[in-house]
PDB file of N, CA and C in Angstrom:
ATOM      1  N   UNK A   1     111.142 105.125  63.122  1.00  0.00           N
ATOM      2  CA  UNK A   1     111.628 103.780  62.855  1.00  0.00           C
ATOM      3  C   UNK A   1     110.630 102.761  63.406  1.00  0.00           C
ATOM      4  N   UNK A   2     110.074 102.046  62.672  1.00  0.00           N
ATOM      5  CA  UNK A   2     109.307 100.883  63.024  1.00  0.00           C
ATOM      6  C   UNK A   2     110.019  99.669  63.504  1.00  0.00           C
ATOM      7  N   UNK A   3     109.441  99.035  64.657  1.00  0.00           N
ATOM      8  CA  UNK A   3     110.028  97.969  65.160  1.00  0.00           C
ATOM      9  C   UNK A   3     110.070  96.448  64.641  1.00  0.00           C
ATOM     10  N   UNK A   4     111.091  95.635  64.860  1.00  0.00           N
ATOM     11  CA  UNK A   4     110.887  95.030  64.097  1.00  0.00           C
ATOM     12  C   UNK A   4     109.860  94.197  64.800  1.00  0.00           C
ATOM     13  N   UNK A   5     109.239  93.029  63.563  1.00  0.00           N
ATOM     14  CA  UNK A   5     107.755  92.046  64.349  1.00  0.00           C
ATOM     15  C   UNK A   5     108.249  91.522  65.322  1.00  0.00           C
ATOM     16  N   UNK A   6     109.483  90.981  65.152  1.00  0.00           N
ATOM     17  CA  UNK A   6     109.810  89.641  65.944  1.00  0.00           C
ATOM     18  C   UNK A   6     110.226  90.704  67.645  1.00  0.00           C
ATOM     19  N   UNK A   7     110.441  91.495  67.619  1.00  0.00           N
ATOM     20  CA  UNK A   7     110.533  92.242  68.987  1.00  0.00           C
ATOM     21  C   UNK A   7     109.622  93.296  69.542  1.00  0.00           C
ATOM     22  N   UNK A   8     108.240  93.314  68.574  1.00  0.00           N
ATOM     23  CA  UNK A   8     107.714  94.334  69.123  1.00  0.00           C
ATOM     24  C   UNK A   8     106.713  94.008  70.356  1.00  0.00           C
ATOM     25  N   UNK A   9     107.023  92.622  70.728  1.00  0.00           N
ATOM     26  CA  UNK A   9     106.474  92.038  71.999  1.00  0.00           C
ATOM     27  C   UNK A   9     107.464  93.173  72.927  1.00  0.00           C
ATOM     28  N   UNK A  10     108.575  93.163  72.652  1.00  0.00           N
ATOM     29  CA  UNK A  10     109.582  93.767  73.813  1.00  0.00           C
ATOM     30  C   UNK A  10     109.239  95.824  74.137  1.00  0.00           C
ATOM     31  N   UNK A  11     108.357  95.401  72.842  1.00  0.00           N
ATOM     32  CA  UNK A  11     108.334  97.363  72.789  1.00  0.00           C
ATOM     33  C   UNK A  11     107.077  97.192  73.757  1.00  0.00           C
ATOM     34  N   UNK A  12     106.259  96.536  73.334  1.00  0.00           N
ATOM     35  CA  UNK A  12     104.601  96.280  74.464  1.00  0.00           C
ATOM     36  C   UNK A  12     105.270  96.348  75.763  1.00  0.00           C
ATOM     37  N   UNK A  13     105.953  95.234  76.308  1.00  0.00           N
ATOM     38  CA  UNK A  13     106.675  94.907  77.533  1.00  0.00           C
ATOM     39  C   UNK A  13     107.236  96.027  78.274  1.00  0.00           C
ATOM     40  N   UNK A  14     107.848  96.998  77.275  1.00  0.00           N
ATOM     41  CA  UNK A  14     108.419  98.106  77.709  1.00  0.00           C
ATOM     42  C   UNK A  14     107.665  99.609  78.017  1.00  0.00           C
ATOM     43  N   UNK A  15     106.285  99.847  77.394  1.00  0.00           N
ATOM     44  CA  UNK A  15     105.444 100.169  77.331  1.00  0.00           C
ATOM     45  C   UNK A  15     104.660 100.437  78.997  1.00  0.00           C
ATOM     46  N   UNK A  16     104.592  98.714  78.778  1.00  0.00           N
ATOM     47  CA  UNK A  16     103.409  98.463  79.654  1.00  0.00           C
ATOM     48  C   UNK A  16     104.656  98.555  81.360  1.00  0.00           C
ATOM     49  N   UNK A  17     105.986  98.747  81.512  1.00  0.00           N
ATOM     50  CA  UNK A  17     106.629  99.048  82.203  1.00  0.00           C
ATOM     51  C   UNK A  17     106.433 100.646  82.747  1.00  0.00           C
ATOM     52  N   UNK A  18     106.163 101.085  81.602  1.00  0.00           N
ATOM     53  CA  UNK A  18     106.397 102.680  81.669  1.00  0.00           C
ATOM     54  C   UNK A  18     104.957 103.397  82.227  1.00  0.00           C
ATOM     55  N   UNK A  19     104.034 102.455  82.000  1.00  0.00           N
ATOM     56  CA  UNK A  19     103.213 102.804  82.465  1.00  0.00           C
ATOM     57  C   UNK A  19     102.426 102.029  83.756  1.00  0.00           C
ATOM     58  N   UNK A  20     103.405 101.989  84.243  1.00  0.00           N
ATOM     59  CA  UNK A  20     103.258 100.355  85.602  1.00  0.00           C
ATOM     60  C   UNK A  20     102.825 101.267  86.836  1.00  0.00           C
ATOM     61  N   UNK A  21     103.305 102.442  86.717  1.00  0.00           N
ATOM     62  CA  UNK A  21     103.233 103.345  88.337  1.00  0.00           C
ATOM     63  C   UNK A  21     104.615 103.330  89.382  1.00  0.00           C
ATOM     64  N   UNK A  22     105.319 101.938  88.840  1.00  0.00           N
ATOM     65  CA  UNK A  22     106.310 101.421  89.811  1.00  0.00           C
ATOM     66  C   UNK A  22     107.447 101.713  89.248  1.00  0.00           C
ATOM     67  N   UNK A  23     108.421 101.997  90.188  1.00  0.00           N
ATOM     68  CA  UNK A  23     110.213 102.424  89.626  1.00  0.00           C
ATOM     69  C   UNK A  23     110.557 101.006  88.902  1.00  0.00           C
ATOM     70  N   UNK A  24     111.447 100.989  88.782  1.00  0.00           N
ATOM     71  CA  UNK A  24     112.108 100.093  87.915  1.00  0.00           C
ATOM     72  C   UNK A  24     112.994  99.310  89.148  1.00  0.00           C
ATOM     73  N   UNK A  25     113.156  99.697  89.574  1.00  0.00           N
ATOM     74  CA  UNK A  25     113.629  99.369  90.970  1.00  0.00           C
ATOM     75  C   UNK A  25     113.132  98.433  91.760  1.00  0.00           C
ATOM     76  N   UNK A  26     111.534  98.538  91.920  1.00  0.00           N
ATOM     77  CA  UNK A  26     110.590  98.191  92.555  1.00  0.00           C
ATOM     78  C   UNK A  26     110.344  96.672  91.790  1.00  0.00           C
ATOM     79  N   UNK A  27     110.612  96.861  90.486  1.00  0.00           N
ATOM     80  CA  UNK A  27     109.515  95.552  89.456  1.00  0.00           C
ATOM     81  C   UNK A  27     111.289  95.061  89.660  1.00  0.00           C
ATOM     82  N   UNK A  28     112.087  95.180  89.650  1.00  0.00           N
ATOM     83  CA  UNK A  28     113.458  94.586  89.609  1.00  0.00           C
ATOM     84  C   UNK A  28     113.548  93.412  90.989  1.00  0.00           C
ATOM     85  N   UNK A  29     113.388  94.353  91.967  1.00  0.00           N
ATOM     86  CA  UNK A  29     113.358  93.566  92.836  1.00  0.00           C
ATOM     87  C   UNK A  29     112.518  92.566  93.207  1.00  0.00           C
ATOM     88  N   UNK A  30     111.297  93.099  93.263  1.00  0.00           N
ATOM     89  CA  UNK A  30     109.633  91.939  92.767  1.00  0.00           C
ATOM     90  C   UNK A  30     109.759  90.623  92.215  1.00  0.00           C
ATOM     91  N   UNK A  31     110.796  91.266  90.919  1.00  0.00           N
ATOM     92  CA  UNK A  31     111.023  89.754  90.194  1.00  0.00           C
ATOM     93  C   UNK A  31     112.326  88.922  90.488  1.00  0.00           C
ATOM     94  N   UNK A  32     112.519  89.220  91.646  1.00  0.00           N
ATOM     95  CA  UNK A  32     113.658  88.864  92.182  1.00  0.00           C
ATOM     96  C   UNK A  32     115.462  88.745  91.435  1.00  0.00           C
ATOM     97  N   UNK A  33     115.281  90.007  90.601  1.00  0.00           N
ATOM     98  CA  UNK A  33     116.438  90.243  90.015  1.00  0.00           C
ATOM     99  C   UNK A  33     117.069  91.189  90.527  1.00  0.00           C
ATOM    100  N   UNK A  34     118.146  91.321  90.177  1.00  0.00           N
ATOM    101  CA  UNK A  34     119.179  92.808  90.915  1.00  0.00           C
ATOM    102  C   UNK A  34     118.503  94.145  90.563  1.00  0.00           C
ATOM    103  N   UNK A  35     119.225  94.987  91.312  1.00  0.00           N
ATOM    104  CA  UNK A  35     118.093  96.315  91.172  1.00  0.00           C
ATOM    105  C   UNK A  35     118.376  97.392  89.838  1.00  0.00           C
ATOM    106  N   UNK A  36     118.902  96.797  89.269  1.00  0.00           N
ATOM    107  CA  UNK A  36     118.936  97.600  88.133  1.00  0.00           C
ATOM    108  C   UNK A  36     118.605  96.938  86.861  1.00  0.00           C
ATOM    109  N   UNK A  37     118.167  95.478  86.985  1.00  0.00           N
ATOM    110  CA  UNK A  37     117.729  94.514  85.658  1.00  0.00           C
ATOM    111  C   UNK A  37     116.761  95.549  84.640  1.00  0.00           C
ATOM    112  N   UNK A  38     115.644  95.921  85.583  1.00  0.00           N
ATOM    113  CA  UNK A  38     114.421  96.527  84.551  1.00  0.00           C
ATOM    114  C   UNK A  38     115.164  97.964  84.051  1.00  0.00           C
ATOM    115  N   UNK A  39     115.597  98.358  84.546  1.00  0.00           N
ATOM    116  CA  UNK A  39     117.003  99.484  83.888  1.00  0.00           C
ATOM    117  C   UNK A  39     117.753  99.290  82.610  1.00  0.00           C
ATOM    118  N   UNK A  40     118.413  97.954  83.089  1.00  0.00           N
ATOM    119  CA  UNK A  40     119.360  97.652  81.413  1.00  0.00           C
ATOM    120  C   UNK A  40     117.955  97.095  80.701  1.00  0.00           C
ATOM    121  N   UNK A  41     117.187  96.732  80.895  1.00  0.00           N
ATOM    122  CA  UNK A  41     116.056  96.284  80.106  1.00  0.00           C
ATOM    123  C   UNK A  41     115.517  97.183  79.101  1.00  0.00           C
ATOM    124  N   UNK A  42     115.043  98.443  80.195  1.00  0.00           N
ATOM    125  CA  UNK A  42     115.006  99.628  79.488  1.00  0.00           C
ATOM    126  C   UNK A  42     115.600 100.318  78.344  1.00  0.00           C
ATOM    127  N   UNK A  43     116.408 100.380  79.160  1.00  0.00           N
ATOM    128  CA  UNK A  43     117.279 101.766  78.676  1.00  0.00           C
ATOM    129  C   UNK A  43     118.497 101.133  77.638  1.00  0.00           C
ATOM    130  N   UNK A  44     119.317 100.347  78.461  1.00  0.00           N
ATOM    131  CA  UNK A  44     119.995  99.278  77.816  1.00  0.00           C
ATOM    132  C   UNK A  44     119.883  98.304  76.624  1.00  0.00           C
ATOM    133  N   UNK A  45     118.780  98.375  76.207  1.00  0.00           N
ATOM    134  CA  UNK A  45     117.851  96.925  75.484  1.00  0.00           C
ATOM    135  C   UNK A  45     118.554  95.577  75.729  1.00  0.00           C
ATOM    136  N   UNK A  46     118.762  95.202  77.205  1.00  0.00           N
ATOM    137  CA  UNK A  46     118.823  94.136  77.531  1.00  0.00           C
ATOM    138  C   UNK A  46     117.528  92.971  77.314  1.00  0.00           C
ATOM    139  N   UNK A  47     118.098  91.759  76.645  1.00  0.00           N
ATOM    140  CA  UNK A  47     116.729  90.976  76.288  1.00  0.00           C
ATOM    141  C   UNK A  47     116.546  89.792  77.954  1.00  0.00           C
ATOM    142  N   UNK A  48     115.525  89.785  78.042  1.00  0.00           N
ATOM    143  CA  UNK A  48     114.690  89.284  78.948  1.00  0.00           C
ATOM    144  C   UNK A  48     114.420  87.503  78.586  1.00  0.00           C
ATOM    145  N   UNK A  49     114.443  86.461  79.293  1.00  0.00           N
ATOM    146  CA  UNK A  49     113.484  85.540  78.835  1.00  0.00           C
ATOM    147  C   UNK A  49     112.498  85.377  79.076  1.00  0.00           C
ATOM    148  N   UNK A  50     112.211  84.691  77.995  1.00  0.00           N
ATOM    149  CA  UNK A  50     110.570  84.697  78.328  1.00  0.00           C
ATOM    150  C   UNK A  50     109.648  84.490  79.825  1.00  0.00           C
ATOM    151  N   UNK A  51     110.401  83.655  80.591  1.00  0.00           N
ATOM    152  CA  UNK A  51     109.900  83.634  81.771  1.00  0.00           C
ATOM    153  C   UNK A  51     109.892  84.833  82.542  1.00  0.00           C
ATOM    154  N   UNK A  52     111.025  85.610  82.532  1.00  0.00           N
ATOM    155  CA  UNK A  52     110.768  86.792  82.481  1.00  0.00           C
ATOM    156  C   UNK A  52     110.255  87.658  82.664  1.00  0.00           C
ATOM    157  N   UNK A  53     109.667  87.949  81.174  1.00  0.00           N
ATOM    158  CA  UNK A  53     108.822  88.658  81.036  1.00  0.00           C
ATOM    159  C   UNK A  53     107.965  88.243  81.277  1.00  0.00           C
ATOM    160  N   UNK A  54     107.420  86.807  81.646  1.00  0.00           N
ATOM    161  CA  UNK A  54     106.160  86.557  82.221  1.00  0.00           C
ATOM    162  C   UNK A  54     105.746  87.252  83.804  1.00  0.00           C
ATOM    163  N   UNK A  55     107.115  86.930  84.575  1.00  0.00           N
ATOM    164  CA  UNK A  55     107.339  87.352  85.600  1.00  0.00           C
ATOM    165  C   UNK A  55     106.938  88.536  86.340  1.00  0.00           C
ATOM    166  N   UNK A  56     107.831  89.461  85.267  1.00  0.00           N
ATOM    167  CA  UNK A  56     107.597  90.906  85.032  1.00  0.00           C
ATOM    168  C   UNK A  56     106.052  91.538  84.783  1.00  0.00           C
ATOM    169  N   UNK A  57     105.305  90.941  83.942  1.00  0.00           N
ATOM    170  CA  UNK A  57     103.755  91.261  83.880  1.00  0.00           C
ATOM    171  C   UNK A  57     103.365  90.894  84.624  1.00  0.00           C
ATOM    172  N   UNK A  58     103.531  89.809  85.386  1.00  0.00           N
ATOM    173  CA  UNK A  58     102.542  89.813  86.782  1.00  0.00           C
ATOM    174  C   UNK A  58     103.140  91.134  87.685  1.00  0.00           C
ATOM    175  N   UNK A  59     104.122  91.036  87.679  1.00  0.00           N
ATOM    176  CA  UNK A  59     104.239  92.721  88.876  1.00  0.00           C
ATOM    177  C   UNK A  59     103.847  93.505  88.303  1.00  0.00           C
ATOM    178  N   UNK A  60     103.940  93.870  87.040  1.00  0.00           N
ATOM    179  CA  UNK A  60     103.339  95.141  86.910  1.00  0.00           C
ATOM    180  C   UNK A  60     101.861  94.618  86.916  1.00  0.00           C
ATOM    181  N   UNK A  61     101.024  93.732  86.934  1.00  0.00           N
ATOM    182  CA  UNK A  61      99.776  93.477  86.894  1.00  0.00           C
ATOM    183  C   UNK A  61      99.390  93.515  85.530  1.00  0.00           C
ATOM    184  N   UNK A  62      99.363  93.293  84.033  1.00  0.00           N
ATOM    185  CA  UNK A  62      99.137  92.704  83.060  1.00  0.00           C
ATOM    186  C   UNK A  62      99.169  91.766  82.418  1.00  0.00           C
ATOM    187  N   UNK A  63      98.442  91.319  82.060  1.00  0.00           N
ATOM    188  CA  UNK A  63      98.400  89.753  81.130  1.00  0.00           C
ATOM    189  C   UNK A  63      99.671  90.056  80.098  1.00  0.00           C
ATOM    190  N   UNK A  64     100.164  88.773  80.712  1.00  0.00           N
ATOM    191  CA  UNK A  64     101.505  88.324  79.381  1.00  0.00           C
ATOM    192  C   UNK A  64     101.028  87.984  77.821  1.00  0.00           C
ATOM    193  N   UNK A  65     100.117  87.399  78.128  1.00  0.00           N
ATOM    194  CA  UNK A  65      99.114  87.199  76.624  1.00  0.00           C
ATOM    195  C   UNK A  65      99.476  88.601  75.377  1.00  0.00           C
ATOM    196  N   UNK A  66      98.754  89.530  76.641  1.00  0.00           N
ATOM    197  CA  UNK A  66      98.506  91.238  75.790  1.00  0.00           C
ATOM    198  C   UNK A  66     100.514  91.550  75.583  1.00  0.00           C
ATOM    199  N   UNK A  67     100.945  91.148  76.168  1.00  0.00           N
ATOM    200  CA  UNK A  67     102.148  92.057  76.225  1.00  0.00           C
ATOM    201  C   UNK A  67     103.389  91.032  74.903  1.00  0.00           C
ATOM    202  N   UNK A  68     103.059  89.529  75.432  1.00  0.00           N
ATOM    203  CA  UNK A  68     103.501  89.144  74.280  1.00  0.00           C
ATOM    204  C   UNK A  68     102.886  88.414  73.196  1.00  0.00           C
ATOM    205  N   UNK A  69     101.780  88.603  72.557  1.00  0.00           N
ATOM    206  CA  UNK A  69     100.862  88.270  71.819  1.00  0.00           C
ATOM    207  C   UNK A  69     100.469  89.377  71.079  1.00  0.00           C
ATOM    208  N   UNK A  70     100.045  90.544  71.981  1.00  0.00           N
ATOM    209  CA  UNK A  70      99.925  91.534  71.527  1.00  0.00           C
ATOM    210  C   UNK A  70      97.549  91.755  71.741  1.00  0.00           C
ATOM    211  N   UNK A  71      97.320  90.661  72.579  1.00  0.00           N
ATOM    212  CA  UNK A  71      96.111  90.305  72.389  1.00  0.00           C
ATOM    213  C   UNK A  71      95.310  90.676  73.951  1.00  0.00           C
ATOM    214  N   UNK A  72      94.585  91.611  74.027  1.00  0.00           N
ATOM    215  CA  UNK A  72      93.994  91.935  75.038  1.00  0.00           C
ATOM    216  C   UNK A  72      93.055  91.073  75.696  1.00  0.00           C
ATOM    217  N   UNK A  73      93.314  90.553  77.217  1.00  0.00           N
ATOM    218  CA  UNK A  73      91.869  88.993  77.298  1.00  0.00           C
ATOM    219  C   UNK A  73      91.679  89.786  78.737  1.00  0.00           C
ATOM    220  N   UNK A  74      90.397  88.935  78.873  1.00  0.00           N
ATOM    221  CA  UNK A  74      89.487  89.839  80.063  1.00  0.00           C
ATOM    222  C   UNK A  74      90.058  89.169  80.987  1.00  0.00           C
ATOM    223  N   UNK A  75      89.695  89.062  82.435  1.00  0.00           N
ATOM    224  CA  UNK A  75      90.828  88.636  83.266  1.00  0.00           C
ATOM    225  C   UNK A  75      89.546  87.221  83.305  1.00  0.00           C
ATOM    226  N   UNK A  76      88.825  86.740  83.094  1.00  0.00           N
ATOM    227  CA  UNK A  76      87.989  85.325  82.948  1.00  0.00           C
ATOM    228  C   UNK A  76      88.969  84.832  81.566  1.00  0.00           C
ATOM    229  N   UNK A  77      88.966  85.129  80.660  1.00  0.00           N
ATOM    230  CA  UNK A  77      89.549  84.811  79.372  1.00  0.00           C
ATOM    231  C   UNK A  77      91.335  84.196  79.781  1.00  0.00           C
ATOM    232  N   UNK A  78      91.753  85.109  80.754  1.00  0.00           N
ATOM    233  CA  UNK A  78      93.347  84.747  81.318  1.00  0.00           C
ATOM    234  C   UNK A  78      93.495  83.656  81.908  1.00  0.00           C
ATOM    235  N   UNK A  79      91.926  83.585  82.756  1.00  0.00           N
ATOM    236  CA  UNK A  79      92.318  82.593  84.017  1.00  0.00           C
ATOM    237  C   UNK A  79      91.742  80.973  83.493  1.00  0.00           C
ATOM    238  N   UNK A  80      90.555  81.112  82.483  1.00  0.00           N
ATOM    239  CA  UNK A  80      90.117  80.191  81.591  1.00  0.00           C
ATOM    240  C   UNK A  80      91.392  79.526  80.942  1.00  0.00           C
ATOM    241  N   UNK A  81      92.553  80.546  80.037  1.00  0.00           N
ATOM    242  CA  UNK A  81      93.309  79.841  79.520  1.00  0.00           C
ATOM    243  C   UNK A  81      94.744  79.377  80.344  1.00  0.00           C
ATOM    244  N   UNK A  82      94.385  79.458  81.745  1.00  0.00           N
ATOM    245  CA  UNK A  82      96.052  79.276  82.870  1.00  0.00           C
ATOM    246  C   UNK A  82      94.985  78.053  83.241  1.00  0.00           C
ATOM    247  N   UNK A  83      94.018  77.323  83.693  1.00  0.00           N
ATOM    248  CA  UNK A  83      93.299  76.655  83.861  1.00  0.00           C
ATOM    249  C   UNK A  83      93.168  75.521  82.644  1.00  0.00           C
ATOM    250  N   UNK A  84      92.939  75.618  81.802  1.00  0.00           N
ATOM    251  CA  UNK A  84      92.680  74.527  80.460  1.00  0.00           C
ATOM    252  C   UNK A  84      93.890  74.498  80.320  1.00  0.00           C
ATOM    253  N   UNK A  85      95.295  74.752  80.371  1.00  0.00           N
ATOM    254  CA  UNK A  85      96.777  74.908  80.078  1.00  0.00           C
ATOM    255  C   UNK A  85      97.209  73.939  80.939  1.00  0.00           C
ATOM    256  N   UNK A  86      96.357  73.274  81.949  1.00  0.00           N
ATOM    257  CA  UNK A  86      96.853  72.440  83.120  1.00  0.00           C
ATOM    258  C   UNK A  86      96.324  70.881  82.626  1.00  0.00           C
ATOM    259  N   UNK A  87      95.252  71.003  81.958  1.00  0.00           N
ATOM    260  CA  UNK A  87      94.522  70.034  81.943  1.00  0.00           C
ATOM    261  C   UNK A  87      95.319  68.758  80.632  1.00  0.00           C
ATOM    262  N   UNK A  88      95.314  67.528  80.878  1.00  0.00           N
ATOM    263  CA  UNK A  88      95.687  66.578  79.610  1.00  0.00           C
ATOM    264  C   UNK A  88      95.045  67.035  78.674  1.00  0.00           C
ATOM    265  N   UNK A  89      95.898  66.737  77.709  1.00  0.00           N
ATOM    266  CA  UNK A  89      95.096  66.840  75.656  1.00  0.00           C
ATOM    267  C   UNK A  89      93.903  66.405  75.608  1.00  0.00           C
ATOM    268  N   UNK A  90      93.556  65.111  76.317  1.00  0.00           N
ATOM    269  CA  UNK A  90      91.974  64.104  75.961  1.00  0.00           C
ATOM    270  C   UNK A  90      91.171  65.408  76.374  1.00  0.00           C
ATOM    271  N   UNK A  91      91.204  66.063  78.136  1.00  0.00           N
ATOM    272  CA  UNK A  91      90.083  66.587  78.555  1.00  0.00           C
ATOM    273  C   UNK A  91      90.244  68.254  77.544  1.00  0.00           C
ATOM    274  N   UNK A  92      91.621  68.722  76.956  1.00  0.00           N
ATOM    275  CA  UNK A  92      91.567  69.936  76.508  1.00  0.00           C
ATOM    276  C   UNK A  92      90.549  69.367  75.096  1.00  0.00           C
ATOM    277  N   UNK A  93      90.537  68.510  74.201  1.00  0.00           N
ATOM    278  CA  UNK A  93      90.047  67.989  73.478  1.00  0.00           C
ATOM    279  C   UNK A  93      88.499  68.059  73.241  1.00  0.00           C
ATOM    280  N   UNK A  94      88.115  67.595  74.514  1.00  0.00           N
ATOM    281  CA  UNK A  94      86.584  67.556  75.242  1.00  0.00           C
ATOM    282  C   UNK A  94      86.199  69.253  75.161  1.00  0.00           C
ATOM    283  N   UNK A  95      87.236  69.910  75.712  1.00  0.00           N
ATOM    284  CA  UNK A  95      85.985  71.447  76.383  1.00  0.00           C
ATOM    285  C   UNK A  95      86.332  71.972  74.846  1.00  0.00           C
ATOM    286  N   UNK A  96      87.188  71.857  74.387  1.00  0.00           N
ATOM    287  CA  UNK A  96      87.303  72.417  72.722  1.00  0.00           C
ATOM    288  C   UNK A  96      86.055  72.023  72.229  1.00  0.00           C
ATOM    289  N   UNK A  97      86.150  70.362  71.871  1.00  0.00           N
ATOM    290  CA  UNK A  97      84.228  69.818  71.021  1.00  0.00           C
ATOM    291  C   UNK A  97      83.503  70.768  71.835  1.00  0.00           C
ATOM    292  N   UNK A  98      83.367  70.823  72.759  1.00  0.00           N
ATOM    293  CA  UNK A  98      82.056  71.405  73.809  1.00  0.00           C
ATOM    294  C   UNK A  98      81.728  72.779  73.623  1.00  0.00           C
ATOM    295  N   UNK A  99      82.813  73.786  73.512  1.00  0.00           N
ATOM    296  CA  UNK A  99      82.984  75.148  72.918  1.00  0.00           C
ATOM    297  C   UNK A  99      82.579  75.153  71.247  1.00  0.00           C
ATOM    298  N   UNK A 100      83.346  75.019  70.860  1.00  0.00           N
ATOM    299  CA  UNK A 100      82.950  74.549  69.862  1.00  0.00           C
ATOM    300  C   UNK A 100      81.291  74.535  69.566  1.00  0.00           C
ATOM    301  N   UNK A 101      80.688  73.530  69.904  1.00  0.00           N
ATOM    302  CA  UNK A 101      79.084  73.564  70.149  1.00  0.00           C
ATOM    303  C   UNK A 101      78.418  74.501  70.193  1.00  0.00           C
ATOM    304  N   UNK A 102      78.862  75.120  71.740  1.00  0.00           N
ATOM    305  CA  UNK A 102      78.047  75.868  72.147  1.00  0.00           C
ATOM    306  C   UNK A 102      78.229  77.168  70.831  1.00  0.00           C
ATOM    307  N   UNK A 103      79.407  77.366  70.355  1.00  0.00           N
ATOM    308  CA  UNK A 103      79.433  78.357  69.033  1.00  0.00           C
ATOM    309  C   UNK A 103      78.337  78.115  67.921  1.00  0.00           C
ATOM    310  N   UNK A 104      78.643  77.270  67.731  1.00  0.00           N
ATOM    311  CA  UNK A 104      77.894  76.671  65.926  1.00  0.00           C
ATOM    312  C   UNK A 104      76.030  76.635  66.728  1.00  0.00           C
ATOM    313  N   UNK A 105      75.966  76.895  67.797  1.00  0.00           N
ATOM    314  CA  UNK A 105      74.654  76.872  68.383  1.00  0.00           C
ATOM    315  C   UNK A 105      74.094  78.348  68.429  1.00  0.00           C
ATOM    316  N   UNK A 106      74.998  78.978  68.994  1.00  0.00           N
ATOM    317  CA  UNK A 106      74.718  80.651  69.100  1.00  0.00           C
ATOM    318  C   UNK A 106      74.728  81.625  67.711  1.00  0.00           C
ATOM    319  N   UNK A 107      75.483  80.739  66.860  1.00  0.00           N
ATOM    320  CA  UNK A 107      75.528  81.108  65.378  1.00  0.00           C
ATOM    321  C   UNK A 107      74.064  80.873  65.010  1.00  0.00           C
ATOM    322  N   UNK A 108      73.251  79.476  65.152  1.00  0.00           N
ATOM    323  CA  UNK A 108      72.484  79.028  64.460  1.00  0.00           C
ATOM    324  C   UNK A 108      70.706  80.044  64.707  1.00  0.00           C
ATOM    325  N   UNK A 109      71.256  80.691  65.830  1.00  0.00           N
ATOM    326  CA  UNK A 109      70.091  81.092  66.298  1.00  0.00           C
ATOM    327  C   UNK A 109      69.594  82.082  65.531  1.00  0.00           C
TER     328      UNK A 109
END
């Protein structure tokens, strides 16, 4: 049975649980939920919010990006986009033209 699109962020999530090293127990409590949350999560298909699961990937140590995006980023690529995510529209605006550039430059070569 194939999952559906709109939840197969939750199959990644669940995935990347299973392969965390840590009980369920452990990431439950971490994320400061009761000790059996990542349990009904599991096993249960209890749905998570998104904060959440943001939550949750930092304990287990994976980018939320990869888990709900589905998009693997280097840990410069993570911290680049938690960094420009802070900044006003004018200056996100600016390093976009500027990127930008430096592309259509490395192309041209």
């Amino acid at each position: 049975m194939t999952a559906d699109p709109t939840e197969i962020w939750k199959v990644r999530l669940v995935d990347a649980i299973e392969n965390s090293g840590m009980t369920y127990r452990a990431i439950s409590i971490e994320c400061g939920k009761g000790k059996g949350y990542i349990h009904q999560l599991v096993k249960q298909n209890k749905e998570p919010s998104i904060s959440t699961a943001i939550k949750i990937c930092e304990v287990i140590g994976v980018s939320p990006a990869s888990v709900l995006l589905g998009i693997d980023l280097s840990a410069k690529a993570d911290e680049f986009i938690k960094i420009f995510a802070q900044l006003p529209d004018a200056k996100q605006d600016n390093i976009l033209d500027f990127i930008r550039g430096m592309v259509k430059d490395e192309e041209s070569k």
